[in-house]
Every structure is written in C-alpha cells, then in structure tokens.
Protein backbone atom coordinates (compact mmCIF):
# COMPACT_ATOMS: atom_id res chain seq x y z
CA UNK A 1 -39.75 37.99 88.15
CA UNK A 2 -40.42 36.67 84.75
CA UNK A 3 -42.08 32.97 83.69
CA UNK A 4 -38.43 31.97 82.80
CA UNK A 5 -36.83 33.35 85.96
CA UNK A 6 -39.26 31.29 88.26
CA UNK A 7 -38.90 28.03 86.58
CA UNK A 8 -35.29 28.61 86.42
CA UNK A 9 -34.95 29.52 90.16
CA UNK A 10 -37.32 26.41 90.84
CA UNK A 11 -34.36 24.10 88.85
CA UNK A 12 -31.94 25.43 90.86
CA UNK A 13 -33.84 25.09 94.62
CA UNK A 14 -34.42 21.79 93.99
CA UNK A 15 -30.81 20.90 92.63
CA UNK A 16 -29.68 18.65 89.42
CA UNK A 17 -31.86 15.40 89.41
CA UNK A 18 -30.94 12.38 90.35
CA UNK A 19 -28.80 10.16 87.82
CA UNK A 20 -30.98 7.30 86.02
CA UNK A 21 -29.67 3.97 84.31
CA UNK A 22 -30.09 4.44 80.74
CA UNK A 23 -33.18 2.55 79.47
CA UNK A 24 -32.49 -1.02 77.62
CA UNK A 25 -33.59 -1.31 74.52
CA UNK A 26 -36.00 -3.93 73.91
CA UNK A 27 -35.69 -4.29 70.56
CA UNK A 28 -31.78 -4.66 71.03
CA UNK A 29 -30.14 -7.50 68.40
CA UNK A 30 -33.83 -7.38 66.44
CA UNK A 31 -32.31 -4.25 63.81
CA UNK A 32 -30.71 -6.46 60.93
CA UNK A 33 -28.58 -4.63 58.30
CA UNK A 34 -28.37 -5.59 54.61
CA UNK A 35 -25.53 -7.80 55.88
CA UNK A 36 -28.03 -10.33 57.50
CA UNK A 37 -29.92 -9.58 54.10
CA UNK A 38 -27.25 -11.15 51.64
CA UNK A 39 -26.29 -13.90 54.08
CA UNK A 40 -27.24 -17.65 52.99
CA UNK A 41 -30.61 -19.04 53.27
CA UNK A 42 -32.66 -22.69 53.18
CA UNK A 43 -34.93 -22.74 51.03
CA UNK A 44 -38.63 -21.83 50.94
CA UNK A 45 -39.76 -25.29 53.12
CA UNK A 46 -43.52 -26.35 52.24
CA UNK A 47 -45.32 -28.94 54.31
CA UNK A 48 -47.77 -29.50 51.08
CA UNK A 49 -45.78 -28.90 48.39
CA UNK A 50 -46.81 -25.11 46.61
CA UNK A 51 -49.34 -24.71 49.33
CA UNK A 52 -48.44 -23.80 52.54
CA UNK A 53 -44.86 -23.08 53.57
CA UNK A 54 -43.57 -23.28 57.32
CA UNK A 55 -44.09 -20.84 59.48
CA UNK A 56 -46.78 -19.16 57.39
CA UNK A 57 -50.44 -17.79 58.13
CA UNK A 58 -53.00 -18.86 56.00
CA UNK A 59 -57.09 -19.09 55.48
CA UNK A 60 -59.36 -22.03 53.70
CA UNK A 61 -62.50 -20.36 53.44
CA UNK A 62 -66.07 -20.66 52.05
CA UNK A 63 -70.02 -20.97 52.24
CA UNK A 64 -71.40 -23.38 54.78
CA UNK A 65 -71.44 -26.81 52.97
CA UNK A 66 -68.79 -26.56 51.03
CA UNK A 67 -66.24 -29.51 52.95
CA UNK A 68 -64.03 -26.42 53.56
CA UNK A 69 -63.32 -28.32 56.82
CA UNK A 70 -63.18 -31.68 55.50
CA UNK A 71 -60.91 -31.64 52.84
CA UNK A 72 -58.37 -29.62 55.54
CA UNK A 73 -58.88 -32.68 57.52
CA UNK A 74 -57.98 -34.62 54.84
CA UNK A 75 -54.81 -31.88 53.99
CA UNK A 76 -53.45 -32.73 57.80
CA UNK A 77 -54.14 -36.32 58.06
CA UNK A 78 -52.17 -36.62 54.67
CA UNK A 79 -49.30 -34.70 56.37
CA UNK A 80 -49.32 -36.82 59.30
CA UNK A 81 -48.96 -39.59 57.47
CA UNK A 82 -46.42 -38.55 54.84
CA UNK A 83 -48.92 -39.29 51.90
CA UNK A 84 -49.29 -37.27 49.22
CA UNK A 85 -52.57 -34.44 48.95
CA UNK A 86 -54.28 -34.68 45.56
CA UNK A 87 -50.92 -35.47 43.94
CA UNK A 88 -49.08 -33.04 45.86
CA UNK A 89 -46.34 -34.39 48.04
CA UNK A 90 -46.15 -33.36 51.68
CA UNK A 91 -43.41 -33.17 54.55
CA UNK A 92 -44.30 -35.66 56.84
CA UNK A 93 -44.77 -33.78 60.12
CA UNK A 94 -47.10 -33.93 63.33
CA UNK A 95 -50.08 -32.11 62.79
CA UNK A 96 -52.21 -30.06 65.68
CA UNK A 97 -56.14 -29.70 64.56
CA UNK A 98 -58.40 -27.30 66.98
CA UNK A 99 -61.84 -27.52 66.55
CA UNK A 100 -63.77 -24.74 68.41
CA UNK A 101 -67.11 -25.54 66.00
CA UNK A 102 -67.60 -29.16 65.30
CA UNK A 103 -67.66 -30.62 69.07
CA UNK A 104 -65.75 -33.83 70.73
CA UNK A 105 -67.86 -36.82 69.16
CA UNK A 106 -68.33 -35.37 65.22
CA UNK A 107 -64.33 -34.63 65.44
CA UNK A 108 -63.86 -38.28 66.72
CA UNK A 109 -65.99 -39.66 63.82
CA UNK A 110 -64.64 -37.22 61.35
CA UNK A 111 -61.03 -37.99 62.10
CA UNK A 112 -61.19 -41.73 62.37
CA UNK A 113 -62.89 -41.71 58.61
CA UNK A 114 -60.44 -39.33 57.44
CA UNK A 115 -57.33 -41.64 58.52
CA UNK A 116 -58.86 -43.99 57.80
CA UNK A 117 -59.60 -42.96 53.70
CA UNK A 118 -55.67 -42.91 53.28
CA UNK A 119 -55.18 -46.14 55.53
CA UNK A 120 -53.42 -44.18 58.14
CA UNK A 121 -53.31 -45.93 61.60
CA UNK A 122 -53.70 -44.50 64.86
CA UNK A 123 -49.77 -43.87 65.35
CA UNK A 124 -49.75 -41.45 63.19
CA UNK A 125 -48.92 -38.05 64.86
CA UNK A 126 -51.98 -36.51 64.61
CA UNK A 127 -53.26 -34.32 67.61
CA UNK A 128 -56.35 -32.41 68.10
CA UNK A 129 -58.42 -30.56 70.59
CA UNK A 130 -61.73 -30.20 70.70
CA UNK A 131 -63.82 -27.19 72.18
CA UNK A 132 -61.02 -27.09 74.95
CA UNK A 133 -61.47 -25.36 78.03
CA UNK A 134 -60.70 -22.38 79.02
CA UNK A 135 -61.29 -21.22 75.11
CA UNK A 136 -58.82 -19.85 72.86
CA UNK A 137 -59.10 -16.25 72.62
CA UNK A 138 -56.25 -15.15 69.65
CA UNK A 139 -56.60 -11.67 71.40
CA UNK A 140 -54.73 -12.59 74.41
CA UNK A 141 -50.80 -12.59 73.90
CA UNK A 142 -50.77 -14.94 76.56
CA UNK A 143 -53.19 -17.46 75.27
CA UNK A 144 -50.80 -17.45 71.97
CA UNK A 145 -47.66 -18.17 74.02
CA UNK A 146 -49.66 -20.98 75.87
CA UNK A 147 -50.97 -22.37 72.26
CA UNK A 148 -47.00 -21.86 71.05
CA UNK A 149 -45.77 -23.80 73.92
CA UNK A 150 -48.39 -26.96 72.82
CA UNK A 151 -47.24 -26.30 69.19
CA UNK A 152 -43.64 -27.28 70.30
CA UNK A 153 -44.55 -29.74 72.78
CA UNK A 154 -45.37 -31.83 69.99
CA UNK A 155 -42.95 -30.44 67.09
CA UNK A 156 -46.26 -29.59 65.31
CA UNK A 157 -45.21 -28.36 61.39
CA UNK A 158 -49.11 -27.81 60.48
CA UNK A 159 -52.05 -26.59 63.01
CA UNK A 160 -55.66 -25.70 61.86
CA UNK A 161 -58.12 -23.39 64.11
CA UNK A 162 -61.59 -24.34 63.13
CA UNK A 163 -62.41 -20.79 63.12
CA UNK A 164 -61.22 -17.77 63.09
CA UNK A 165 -64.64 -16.04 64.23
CA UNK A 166 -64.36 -18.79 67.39
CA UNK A 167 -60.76 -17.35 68.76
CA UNK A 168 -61.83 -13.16 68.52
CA UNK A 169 -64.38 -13.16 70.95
CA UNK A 170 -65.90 -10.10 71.58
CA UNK A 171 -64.02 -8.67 68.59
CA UNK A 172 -66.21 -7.12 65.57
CA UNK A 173 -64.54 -8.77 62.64
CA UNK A 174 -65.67 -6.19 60.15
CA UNK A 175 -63.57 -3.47 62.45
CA UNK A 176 -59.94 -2.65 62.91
CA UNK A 177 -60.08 -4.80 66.21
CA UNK A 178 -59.02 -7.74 63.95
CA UNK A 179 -55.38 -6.13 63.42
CA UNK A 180 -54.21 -7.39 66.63
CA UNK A 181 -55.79 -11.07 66.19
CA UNK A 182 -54.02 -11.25 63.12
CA UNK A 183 -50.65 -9.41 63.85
CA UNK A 184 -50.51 -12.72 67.15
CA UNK A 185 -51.63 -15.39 64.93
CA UNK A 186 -48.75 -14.16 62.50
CA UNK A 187 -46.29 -14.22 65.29
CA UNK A 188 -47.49 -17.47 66.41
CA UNK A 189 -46.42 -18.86 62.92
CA UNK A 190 -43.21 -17.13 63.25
CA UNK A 191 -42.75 -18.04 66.72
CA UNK A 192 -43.03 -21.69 65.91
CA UNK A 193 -42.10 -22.06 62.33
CA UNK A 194 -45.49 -24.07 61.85
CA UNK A 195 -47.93 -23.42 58.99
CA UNK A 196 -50.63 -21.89 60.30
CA UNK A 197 -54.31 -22.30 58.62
CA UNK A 198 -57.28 -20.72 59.97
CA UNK A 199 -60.74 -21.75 58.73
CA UNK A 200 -63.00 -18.74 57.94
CA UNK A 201 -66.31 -18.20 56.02
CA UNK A 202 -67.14 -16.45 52.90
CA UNK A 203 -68.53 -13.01 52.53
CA UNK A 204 -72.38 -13.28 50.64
CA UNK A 205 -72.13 -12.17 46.99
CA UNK A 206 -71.65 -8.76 45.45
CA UNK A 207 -71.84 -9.42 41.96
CA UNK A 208 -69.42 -10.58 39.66
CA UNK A 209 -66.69 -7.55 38.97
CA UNK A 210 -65.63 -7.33 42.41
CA UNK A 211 -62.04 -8.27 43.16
CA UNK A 212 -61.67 -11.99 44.11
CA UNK A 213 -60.43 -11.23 47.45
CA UNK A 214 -63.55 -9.39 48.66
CA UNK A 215 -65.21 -12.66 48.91
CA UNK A 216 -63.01 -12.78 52.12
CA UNK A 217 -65.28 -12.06 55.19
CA UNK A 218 -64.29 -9.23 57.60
CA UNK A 219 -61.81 -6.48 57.53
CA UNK A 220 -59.10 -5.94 55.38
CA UNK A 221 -56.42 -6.72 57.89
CA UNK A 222 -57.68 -9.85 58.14
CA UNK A 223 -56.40 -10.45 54.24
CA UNK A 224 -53.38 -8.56 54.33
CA UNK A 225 -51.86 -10.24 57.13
CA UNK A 226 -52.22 -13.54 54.95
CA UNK A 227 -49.70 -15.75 52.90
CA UNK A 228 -52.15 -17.48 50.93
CA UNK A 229 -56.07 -17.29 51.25
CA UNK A 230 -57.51 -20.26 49.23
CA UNK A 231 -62.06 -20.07 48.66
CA UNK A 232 -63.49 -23.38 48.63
CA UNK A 233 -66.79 -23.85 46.49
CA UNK A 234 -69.11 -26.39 45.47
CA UNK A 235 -72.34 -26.85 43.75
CA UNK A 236 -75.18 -27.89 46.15
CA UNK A 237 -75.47 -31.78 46.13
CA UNK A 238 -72.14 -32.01 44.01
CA UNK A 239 -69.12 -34.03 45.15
CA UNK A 240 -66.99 -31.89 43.74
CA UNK A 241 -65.11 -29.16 45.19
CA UNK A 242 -62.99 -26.39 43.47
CA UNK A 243 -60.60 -24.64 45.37
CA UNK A 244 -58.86 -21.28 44.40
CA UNK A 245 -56.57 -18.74 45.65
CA UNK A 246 -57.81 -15.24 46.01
CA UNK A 247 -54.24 -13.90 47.50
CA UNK A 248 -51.07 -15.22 47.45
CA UNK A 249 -47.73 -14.14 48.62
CA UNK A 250 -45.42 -16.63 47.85
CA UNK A 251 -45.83 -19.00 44.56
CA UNK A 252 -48.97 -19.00 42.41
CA UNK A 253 -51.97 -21.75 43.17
CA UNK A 254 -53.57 -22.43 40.02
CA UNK A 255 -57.26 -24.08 40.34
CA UNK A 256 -58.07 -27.06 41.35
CA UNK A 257 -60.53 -29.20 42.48
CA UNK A 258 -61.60 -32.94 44.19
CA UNK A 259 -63.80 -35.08 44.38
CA UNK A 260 -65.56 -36.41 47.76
CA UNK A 261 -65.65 -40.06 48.50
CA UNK A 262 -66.91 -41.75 51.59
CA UNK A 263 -68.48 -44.79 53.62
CA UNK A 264 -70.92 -45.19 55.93
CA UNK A 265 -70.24 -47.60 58.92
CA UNK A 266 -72.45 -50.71 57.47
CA UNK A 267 -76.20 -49.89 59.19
CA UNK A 268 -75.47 -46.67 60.14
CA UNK A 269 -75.45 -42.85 59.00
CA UNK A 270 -71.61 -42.67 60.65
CA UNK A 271 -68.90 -42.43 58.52
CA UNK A 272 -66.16 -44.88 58.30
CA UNK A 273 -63.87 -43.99 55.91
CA UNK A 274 -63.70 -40.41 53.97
CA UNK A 275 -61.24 -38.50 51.43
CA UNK A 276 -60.75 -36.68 48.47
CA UNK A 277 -59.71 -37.49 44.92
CA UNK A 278 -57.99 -35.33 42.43
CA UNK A 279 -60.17 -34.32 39.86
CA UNK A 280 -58.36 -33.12 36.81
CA UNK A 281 -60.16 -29.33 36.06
CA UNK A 282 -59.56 -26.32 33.06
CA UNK A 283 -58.45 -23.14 34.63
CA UNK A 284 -60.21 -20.14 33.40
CA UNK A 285 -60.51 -18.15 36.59
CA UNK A 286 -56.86 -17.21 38.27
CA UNK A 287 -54.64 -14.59 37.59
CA UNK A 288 -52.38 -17.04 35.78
CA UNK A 289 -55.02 -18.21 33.55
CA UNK A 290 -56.22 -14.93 32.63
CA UNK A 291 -52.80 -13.83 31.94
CA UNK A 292 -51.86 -16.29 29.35
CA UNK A 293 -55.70 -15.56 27.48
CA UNK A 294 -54.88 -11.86 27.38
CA UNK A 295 -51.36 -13.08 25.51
CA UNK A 296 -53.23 -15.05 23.52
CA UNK A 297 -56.30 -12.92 22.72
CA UNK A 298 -53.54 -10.05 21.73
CA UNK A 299 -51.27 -11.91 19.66
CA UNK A 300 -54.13 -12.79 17.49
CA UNK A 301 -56.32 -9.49 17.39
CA UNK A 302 -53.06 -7.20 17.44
CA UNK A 303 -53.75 -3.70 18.40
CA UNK A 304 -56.92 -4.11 20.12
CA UNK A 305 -58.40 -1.20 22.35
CA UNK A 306 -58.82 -2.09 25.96
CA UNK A 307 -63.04 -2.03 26.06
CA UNK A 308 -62.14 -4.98 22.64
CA UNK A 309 -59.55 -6.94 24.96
CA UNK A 310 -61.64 -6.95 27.77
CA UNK A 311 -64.52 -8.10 25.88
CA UNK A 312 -62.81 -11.10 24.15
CA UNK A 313 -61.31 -11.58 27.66
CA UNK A 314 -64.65 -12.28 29.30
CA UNK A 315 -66.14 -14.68 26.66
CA UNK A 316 -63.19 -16.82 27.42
CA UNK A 317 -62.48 -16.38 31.57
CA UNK A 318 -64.37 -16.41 34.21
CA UNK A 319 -62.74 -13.80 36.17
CA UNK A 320 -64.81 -10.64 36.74
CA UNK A 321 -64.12 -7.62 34.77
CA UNK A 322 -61.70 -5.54 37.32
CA UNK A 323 -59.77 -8.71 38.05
CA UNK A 324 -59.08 -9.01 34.45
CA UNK A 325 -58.45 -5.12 34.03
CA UNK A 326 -55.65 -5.36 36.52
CA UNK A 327 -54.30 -8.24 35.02
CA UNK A 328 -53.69 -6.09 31.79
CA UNK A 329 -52.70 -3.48 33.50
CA UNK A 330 -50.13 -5.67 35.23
CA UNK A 331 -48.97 -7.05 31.65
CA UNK A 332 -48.22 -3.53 30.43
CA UNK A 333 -46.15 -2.61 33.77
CA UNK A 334 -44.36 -6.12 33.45
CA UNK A 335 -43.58 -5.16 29.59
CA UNK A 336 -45.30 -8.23 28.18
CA UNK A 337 -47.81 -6.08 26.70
CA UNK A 338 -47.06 -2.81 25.35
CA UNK A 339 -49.69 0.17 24.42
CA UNK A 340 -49.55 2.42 21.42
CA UNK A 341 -51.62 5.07 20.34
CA UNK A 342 -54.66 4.86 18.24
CA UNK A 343 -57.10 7.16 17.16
CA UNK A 344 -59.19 9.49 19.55
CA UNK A 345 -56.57 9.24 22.19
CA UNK A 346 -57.56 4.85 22.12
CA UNK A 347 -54.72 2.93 23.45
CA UNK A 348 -53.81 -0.13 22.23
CA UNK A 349 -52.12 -3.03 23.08
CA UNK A 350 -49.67 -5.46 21.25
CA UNK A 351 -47.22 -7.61 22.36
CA UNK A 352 -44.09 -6.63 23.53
C-alpha cells in the first residue's frame, strides 16, 4: 500500500470531521474603502496651536539641563488654563502630567510656580501623578488601557510621561524591543484622542553633518512612530532656550526660542513663581529656512554646481551639510529648482 493509500484509508476510518463555526473576524468593520476616504472631515484640532494636534504622539527632548521639562510644564499649565504658549493660542483642556523622574515634593514645588507664573489658580484642571505605584510599564497593553481609562476619567486633551526610558522597563531602547512601546503609546493617543508628549533625552554628539533627527536617542522606531519630535537646547548658564523640530508629520515648526523667568519664595532656594517668555529668534537651522536660502542663493548665483550651492549654503545656515543636500535634492523633485547640464557631466541648478 502506497504513502497516499494509507493516509487516504486513515481519512476514511476515522470518517469526515466534525463541522466547526466559522472563525469571526476580529478585524470585522476596521477595513475602510475609499468611500470612508472621501467622506467629510473636522479639521486638524491642535491643543497648542501648530504644535501638537489631538490624538497625536509626540517627544520634547534634550541634554540634561536644558528645562526640557520645565517649559512642558509651562506648555500644560498654559493649556489648563486657556492662556496662550509663547504667543501661541491653546484649546483650553484638562491636562494629565506623569512624572516617573522628578518625585512627589519637586513636582509639588514645580507645579505651584508654574501656575502660578501665568496666575493660574488651583481650579484649573490640571492633574498629575507622581512616581505612582504600581509603575507604568508602556509594554503592558493592559497598563495602557488602565492609563486610557484615567485619560477619560478626566477628559484629558494633553498628557506628558516624564520619560520615556521610565515606562520600557527592562526594554533596551537602542533595540527593536521599542516597536511595541511605541506602536501602544500610539494607540493610546488614538484610543483617547489626547495629545500625547513623551519626554526623552538627547543622543551625545556625532558631529555636525549628521541628519537632525539622529540626535534622537534610541532606535529608529522610536522616531518613526512620531508626529512631531521637537530638541530643546540651551547654552550652559543661559536663560534662553531654543527649541526645534527634527521630524514633523503634520505642519512645519519653524525655530523658536524663550526665555526663563522665575522667583524664589522670599528666604528660600524654592521657587514661587516660574515661566517662559517669547524671545523673538532668526531661523537659520530648519528645513524651511534652508529652503528659502537655497532659493535665494540660486536666484542670485544662477547655474551654480552643487559642491558651489552647498558651499554658499553653509556660510549662511546652520544646518549640517546632508540636511542641506536633501533639502536641494527635495527642491529639484518639488520642481522649484531645476538642473541642467554643465561641463564635465556638472549639474547645475537654476530656478524653475
């Protein structure tokens, strides 16, 4: 008897199987058509105005000592209160702050100062937590449901995790185990329709011609799952901060910067009331920037060979040399710029 005989006499012994229920789909009424795709839609909603939309995931990052975390706090206690952040207007919604670095008394202090810089009173719907128990661990689906449920609870439109390290434990952020964090903080924002922000730190320096958003720290998942990722920096000492975007998925965030101003509590080293001032600042650095130079630089010096734009380029900017490359690279694709041929095989640009 044959292989094929065997199995085929072992079918029939044991007769036809018995009949299953089909298997429900669980992704049945998720599958959208182009249908759903043309239908109406509100509008893009931001909580600060060209910042951070609703349900969005975002990072504020930097170098330790640069008021990354401050001026947040000074972001949410703006939104909280409906008063406008460095001239930008805000939805007025309640705000949920957790702070897995800082501890219970400095968040107290910090908090009261901040509300206090913008005259905000303590009915203002401003909620935090502070190094709650049992910790947040962004891994855990079922920690992010709990954390959605408190979102809602409170009709929270903006909520800051102070950091993102803090909520992967055990997770090598350098590794593809940050996918998953990432992929359940990004469903948290959807889940919610909050803007999400996590605080993060910045990735030591490379040198100059590296790509903005390499001074990220950790994996590349960790950027690409973003809507915006804005780097804080400051000059040792300074009260001054700049703030940039190295990735954006929505509208453009030209530079910008503030100033810090604060109070002690009279005879002491506490602070009583703290905020930030817009400080009016040139942008040389940001893709935008660096886009209308390149215009510039090639309407005057027509026909200029890439290693002459580039050069003119960096005199000007202070974007590294393969940020600006893409730019023009960009400008050609978009047909601002166009390229013609010069001599040796040089291409040149001019504008279109």
């Amino acid at each position: 008897m044959s292989y094929m005989q065997a199995f085929e006499q072992q079918v029939f012994e044991a007769g036809a199987p018995p009949e299953q229920e089909p298997m429900s789909d669980p992704w049945e009424g998720q599958i959208f058509s182009l249908r759903d795709a043309f239908k109406p839609r509100d509008p893009l909603l931001f909580i600060i105005n060209g910042l951070w939309p609703a349900g969005s995931l975002s990072i504020v990052y930097g170098a330790p000592g640069t008021l990354k975390s401050m001026i947040l706090g000074h972001a949410a206690v703006c939104v909280a209160a409906g008063v406008s952040f460095l001239g930008r207007e805000v939805r007025q919604s309640p705000v949920l702050w957790i702070d897995l670095d800082n501890g219970k008394r400095r968040s107290h202090e910090r908090f009261e100062a901040l509300a206090r810089g913008i005259g905000a009173d303590e009915g203002v719907p401003f909620y935090y937590m502070s190094m709650p128990t049992p910790w947040l661990n962004a891994g855990n689906p079922s920690d992010i449901k709990l954390l959605a449920e408190r979102i809602r609870e409170r009709g929270a439109k903006l909520v800051i995790i102070d950091n993102l390290g803090l909520v992967s434990p055990g997770a090598d952020e350098n590794s593809d185990q940050m996918i998953q964090i990432m992929a359940n903080l990004r469903l948290l924002a959807e889940e919610t329709g909050a803007a999400i922000i996590l605080i993060h730190h910045q990735r030591k320096s490379s040198g100059n011609n590296t790509r903005a958003g390499e001074a990220l720290r950790g994996h590349s998942s960790i950027e690409g799952a973003l809507d915006l990722a804005l780097l804080v920096e400051r000059e040792e000492g300074s009260p001054a901060v700049q703030i940039r975007s190295t990735k954006t998925r929505d509208v453009d965030v030209p530079l910008f910067a503030a100033e810090f101003l604060y109070e002690h509590r009279p005879g002491t080293d506490e602070l009583w009331a703290v905020g930030f001032q817009k400080v009016e600042i040139q942008d040389d650095s940001s893709p935008a920037a660096i886009e209308k130079a390149l215009l510039g630089i090639v309407e005057d010096h027509p026909r200029l060979t890439q290693k002459e734009v580039l050069n003119f380029a960096k005199s000007e900017l202070q974007g590294g040399v393969n940020l600006i490359r893409n730019v023009l690279k960009k400008m050609v694709k978009n047909k601002q710029l166009k390229t013609e041929a010069g001599l040796r095989g040089a291409i040149l640009y001019v504008v279109n």
